[in-house]
N, C-alpha and C. Protein backbone atom coordinates (compact mmCIF):
# COMPACT_ATOMS: atom_id res chain seq x y z
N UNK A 1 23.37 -9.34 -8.84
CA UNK A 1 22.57 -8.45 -9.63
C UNK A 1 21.71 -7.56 -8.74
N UNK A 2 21.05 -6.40 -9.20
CA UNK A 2 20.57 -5.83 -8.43
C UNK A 2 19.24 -6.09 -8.42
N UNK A 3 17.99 -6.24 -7.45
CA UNK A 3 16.82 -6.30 -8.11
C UNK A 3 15.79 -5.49 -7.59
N UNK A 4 14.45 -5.65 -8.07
CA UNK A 4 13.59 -4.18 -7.86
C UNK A 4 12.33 -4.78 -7.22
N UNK A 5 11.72 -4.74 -6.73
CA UNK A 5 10.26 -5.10 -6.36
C UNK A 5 9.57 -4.44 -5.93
N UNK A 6 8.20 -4.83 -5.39
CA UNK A 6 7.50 -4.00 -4.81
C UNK A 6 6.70 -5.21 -3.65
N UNK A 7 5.82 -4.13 -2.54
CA UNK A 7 5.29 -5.57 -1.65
C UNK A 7 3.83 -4.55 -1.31
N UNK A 8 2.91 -5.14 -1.75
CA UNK A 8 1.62 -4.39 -1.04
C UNK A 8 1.17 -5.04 -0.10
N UNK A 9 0.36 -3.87 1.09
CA UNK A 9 0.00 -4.57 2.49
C UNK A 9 -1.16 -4.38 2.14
N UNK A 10 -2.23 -4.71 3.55
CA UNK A 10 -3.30 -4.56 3.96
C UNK A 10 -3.24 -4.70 5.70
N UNK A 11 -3.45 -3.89 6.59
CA UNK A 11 -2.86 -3.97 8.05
C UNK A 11 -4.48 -3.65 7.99
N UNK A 12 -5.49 -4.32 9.19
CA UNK A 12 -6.57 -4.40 9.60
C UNK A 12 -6.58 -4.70 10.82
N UNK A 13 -7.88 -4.08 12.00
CA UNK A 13 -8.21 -4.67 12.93
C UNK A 13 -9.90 -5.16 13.02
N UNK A 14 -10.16 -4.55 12.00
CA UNK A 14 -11.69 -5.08 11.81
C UNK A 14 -12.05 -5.45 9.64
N UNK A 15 -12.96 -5.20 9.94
CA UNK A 15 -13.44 -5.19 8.34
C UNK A 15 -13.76 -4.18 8.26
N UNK A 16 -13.85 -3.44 8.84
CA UNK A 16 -14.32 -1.41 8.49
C UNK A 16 -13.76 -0.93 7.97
N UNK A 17 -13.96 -0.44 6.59
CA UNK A 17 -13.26 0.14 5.92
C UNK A 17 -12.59 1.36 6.52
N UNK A 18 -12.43 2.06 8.16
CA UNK A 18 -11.67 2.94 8.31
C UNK A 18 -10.85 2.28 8.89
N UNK A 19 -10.57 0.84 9.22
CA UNK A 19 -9.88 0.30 10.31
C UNK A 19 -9.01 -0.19 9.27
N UNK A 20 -8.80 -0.04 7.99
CA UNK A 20 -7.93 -0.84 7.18
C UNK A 20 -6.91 0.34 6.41
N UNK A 21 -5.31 -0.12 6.26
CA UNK A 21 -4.53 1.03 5.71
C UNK A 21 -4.08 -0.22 4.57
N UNK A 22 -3.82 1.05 4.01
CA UNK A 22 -3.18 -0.06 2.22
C UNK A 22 -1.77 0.73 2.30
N UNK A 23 -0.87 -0.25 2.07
CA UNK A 23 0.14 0.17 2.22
C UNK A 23 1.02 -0.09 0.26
N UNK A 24 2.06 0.34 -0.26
CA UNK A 24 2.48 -0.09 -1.27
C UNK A 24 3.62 0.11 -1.20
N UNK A 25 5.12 -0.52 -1.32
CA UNK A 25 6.46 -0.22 -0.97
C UNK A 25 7.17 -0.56 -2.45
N UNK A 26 8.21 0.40 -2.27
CA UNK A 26 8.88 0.16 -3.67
C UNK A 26 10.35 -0.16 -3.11
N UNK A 27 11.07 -1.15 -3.52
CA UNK A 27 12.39 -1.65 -2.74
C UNK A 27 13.53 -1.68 -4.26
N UNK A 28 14.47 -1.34 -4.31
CA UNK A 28 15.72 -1.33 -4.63
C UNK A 28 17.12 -1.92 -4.56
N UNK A 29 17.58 -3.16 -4.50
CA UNK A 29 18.45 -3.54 -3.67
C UNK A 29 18.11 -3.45 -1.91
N UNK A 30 17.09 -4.07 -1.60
CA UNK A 30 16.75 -4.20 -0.33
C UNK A 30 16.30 -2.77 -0.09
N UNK A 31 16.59 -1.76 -0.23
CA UNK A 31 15.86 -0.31 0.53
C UNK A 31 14.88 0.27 0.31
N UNK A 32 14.21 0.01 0.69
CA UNK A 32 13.07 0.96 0.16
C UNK A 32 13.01 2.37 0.34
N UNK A 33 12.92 2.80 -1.51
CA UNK A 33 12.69 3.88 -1.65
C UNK A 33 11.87 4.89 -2.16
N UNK A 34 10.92 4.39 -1.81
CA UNK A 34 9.21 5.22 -2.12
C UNK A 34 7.77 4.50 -1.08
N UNK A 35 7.05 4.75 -1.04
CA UNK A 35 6.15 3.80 -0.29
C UNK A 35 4.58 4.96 -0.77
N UNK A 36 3.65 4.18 -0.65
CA UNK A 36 1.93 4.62 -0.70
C UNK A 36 1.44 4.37 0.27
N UNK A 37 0.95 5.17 1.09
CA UNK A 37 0.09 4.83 2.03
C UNK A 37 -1.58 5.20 1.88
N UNK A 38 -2.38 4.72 2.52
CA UNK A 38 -3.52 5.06 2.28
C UNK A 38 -3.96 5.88 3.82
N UNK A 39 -3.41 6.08 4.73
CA UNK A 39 -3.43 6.92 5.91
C UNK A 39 -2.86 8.35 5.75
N UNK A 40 -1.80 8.51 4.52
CA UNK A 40 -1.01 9.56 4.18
C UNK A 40 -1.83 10.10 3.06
N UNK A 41 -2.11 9.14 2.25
CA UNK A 41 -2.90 9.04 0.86
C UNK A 41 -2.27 9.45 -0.39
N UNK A 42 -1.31 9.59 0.04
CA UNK A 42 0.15 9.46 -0.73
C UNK A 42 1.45 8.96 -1.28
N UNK A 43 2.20 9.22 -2.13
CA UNK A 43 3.50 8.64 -1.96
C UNK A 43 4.81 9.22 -0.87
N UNK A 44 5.17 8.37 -0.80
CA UNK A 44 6.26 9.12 0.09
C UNK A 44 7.81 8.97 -0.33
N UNK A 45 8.38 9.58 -0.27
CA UNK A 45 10.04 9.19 -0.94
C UNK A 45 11.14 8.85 0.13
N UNK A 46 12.06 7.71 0.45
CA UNK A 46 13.06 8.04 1.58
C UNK A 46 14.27 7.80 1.19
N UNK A 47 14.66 7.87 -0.36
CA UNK A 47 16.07 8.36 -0.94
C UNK A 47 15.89 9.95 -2.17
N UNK A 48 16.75 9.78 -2.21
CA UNK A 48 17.32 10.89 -3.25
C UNK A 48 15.92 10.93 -4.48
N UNK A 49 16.05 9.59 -4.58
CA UNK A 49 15.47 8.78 -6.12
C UNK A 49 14.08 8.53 -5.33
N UNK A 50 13.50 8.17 -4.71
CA UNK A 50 12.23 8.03 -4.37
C UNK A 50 12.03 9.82 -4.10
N UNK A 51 12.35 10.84 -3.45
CA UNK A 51 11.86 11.48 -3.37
C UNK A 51 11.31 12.04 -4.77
N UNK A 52 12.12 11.85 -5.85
CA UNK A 52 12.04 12.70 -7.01
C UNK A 52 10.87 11.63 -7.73
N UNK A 53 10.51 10.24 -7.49
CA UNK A 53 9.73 9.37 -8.25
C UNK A 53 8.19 9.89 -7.50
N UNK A 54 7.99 10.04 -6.03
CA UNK A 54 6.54 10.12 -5.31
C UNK A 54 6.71 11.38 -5.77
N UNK A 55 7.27 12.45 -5.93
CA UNK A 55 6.83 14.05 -6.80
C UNK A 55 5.73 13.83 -7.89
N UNK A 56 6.81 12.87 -8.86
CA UNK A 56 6.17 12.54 -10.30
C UNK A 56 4.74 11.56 -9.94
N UNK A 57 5.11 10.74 -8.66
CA UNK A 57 3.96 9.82 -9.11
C UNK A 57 2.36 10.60 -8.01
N UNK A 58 3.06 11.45 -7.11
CA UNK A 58 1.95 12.89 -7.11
C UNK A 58 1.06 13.33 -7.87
N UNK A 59 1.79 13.76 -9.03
CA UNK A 59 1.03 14.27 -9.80
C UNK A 59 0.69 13.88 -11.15
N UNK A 60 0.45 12.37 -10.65
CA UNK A 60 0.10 11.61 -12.00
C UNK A 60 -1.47 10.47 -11.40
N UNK A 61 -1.71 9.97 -12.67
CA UNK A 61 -2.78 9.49 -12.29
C UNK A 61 -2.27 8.07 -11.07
N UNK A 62 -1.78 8.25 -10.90
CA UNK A 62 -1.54 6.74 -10.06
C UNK A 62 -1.52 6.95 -8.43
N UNK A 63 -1.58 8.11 -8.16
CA UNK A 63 -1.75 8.28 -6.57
C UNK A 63 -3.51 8.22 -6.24
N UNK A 64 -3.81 8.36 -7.62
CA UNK A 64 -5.25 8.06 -7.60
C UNK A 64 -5.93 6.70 -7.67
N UNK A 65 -5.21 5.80 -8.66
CA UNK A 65 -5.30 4.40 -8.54
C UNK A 65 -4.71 3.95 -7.50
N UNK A 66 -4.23 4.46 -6.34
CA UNK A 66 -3.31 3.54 -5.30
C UNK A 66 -4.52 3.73 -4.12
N UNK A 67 -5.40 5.04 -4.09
CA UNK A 67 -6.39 5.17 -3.19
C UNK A 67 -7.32 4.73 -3.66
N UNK A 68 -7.56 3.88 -4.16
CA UNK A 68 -8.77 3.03 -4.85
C UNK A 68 -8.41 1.84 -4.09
N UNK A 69 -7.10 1.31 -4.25
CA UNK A 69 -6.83 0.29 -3.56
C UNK A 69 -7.15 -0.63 -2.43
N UNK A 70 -7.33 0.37 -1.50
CA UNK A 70 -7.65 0.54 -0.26
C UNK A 70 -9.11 -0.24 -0.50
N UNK A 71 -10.19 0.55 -0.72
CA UNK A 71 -11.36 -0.62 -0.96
C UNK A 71 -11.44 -1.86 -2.02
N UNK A 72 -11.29 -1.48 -2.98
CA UNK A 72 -11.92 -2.26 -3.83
C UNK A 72 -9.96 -3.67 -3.73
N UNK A 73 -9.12 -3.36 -3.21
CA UNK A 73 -8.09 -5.02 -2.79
C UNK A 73 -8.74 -5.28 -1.86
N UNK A 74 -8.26 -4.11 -0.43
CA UNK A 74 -8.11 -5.09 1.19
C UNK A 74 -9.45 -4.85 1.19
N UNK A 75 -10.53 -4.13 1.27
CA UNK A 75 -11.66 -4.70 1.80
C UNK A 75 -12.66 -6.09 1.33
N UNK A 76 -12.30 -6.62 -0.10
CA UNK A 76 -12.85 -7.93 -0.68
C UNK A 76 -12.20 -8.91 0.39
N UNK A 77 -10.92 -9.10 0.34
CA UNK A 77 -9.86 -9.30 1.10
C UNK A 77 -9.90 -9.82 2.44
N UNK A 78 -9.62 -8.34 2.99
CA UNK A 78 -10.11 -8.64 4.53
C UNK A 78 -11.22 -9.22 5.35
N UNK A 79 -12.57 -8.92 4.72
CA UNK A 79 -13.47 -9.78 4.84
C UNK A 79 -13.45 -11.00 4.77
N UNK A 80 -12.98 -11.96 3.91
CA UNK A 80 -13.18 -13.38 3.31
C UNK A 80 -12.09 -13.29 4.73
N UNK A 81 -10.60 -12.69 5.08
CA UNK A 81 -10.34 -13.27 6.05
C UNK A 81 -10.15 -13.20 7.52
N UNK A 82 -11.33 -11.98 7.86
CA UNK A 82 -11.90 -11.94 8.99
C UNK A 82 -12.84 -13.16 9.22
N UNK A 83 -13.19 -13.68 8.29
CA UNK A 83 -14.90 -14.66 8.12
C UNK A 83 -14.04 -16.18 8.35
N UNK A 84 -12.69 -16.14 7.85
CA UNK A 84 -11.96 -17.46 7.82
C UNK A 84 -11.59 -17.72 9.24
N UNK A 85 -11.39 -16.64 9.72
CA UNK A 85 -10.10 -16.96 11.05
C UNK A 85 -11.77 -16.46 12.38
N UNK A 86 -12.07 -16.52 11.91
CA UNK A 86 -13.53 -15.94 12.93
C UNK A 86 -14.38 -17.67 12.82
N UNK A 87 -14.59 -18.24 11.63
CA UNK A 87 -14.88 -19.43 12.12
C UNK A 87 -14.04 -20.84 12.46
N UNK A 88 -12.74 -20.35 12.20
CA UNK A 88 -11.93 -21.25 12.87
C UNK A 88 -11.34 -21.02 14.35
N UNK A 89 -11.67 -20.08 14.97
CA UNK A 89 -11.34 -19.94 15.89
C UNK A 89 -12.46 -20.41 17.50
């Protein structure tokens, strides 16, 4: 069967909110074909069909909810596990 998912990141080297990128991938039968970045602050398309979905999702409210992301997921987030691996170490 074919299946669809998605995988959101958070890539950090500190807890600073400029040191953190939010990433959002959209996969297809293994390929991914759209992605969000929060460094781009956009969608991005890398098939046929993602290019024509990050157009639409451009200019819809959701490139706006995906840059929200960025603080209010990975920075709750990243903190609790900068604070985890900082006192276990």
């Amino acid at each position: 069967g074919f299946r669809h998912y998605t995988v959101a990141d958070c890539e950090f080297n500190s807890s600073k909110l400029n040191d953190i990128e939010y990433t959002q991938s959209y996969y297809y039968n293994k390929l991914e074909y759209v992605r969000f970045s929060s460094s781009v602050g956009k969608f991005v398309g890398y098939t046929e069909v993602g290019i024509k979905n990050a157009e639409r999702l451009n200019n819809g409210p959701e490139v706006v909810a995906r840059r929200a992301q960025k603080e209010s997921y990975c920075l709750s987030n990243v903190g609790i596990d900068v604070e985890a691996d900082l006192t276990k170490s």
